[in-house]
Protein backbone atom coordinates (compact mmCIF):
# COMPACT_ATOMS: atom_id res chain seq x y z
CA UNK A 1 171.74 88.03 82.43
CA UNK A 2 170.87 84.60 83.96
CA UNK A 3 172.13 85.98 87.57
CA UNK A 4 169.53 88.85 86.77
CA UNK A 5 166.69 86.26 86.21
CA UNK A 6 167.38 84.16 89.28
CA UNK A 7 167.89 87.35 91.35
CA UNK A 8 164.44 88.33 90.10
CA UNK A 9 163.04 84.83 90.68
CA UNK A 10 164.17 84.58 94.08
CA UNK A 11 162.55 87.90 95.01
CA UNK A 12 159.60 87.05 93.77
CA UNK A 13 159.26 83.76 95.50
CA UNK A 14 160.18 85.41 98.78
CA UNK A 15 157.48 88.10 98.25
CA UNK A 16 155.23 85.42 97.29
CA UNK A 17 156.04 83.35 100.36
CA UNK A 18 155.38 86.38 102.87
CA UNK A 19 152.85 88.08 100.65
CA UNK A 20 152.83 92.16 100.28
CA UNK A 21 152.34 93.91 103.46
CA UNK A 22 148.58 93.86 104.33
CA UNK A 23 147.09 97.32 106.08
CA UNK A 24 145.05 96.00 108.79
CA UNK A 25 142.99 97.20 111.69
CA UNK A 26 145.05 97.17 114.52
CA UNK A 27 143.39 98.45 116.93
CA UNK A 28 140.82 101.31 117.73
CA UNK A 29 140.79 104.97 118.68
CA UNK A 30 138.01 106.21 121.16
CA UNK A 31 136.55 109.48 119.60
CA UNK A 32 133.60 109.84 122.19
CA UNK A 33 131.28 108.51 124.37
CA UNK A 34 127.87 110.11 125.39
CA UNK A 35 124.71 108.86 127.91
CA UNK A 36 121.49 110.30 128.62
CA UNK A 37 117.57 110.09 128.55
CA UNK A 38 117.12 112.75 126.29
CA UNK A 39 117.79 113.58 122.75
CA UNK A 40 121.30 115.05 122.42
CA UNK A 41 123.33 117.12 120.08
CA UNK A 42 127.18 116.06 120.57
CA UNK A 43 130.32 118.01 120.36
CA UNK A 44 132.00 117.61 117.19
CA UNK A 45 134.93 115.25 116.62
CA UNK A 46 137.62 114.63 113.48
CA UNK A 47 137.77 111.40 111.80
CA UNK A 48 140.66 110.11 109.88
CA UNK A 49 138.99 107.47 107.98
CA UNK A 50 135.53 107.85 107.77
CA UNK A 51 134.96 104.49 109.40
CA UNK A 52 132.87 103.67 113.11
CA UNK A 53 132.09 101.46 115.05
CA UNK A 54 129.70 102.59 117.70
CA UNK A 55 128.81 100.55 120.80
CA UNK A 56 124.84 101.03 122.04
CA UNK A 57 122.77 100.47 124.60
CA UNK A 58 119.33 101.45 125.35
CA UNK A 59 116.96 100.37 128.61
CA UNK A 60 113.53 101.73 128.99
CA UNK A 61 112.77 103.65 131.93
CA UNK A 62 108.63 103.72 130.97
CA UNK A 63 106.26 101.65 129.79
CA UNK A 64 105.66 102.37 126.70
CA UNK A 65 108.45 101.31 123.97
CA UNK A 66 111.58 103.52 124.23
CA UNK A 67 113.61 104.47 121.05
CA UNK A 68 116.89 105.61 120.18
CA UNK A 69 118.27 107.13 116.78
CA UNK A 70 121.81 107.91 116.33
CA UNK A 71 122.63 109.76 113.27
CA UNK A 72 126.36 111.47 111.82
CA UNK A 73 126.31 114.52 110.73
CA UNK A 74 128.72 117.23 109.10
CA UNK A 75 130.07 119.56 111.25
CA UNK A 76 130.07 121.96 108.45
CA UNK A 77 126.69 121.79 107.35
CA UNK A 78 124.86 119.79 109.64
CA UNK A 79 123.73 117.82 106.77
CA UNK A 80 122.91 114.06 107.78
CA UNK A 81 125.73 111.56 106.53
CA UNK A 82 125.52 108.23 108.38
CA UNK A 83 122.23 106.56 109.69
CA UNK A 84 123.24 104.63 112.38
CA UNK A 85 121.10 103.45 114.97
CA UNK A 86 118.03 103.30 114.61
CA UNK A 87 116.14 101.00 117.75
CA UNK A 88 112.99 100.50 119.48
CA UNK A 89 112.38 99.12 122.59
CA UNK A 90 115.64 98.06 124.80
CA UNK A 91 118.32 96.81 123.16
CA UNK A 92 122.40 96.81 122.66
CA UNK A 93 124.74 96.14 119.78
CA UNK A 94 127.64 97.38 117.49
CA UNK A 95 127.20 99.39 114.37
CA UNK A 96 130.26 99.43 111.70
CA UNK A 97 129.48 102.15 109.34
CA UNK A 98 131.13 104.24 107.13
CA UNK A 99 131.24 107.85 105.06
CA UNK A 100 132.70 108.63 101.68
CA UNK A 101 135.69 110.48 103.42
CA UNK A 102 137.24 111.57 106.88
CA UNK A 103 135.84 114.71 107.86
CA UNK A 104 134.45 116.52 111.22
CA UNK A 105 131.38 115.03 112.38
CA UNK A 106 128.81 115.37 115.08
CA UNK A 107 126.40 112.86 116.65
CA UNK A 108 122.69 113.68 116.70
CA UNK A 109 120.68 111.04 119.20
CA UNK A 110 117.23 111.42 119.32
CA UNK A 111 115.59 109.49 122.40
CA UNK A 112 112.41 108.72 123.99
CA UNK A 113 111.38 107.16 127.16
CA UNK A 114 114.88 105.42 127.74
CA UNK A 115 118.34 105.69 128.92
CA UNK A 116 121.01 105.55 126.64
CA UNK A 117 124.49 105.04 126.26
CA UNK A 118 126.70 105.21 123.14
CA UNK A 119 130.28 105.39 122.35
CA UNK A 120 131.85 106.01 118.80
CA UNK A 121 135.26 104.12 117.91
CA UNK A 122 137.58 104.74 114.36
CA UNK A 123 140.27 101.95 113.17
CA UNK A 124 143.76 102.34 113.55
CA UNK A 125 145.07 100.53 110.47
CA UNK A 126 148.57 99.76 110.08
CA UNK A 127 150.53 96.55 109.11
CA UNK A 128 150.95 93.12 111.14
CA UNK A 129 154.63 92.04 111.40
CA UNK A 130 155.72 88.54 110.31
CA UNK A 131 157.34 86.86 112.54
CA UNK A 132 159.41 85.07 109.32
CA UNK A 133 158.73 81.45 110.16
């Protein structure tokens, strides 16, 4: 019985010490990338997770204040799921969004009086080794 206990205790401590394996983003997985001056319906796409990060970048190429909206949609219904973008005037950035679930998707950009590029990333999760030191 003690050997039980301080089998039990030692396993504990070592878990402890190196902690439970974490799931973490590792890297990520291109699913698309799309540029333009117009507004733009995009081929549809599978996620796995339900998570983005999309890279933007809008420049004007008039005057007047250009915009750019980048929405996700369902591929089944078309229905509108993530609100993504949503600039005026020239700009760039990264968007991290997320849905309730992995599903097929589509882009719909809407853009006026600028050029646009996008490009839509998903995490690859998996865990990080320890090294044991």
């Amino acid at each position: 019985m003690l050997g039980l206990a301080l089998a039990t205790a030692c396993a504990r401590a070592d878990t402890d010490r190196h902690g439970p394996p974490t799931r973490d983003i590792v890297g990520w997985r291109q699913l698309g990338a799309w540029s333009g001056t117009n507004s733009l319906l995009t081929e549809t796409f599978t996620s796995d997770t339900g998570s983005f990060r999309v890279h933007w970048h809008v420049e004007e190429t008039s005057p007047q204040d250009s915009t750019l909206h980048v929405v996700f949609r369902s591929a089944d219904s078309g229905n509108p799921i993530i609100d993504a973008v949503n600039q005026r005037g020239p700009g760039e950035g990264v968007a991290t969004v997320s849905a309730e679930r992995p599903r097929w998707y589509y882009l719909g950009i809407e853009s006026a009086r600028g050029a646009w590029t996008i490009r839509v990333e998903e995490p690859l999760f998996g865990e990080r080794a320890h090294d044991g030191r």
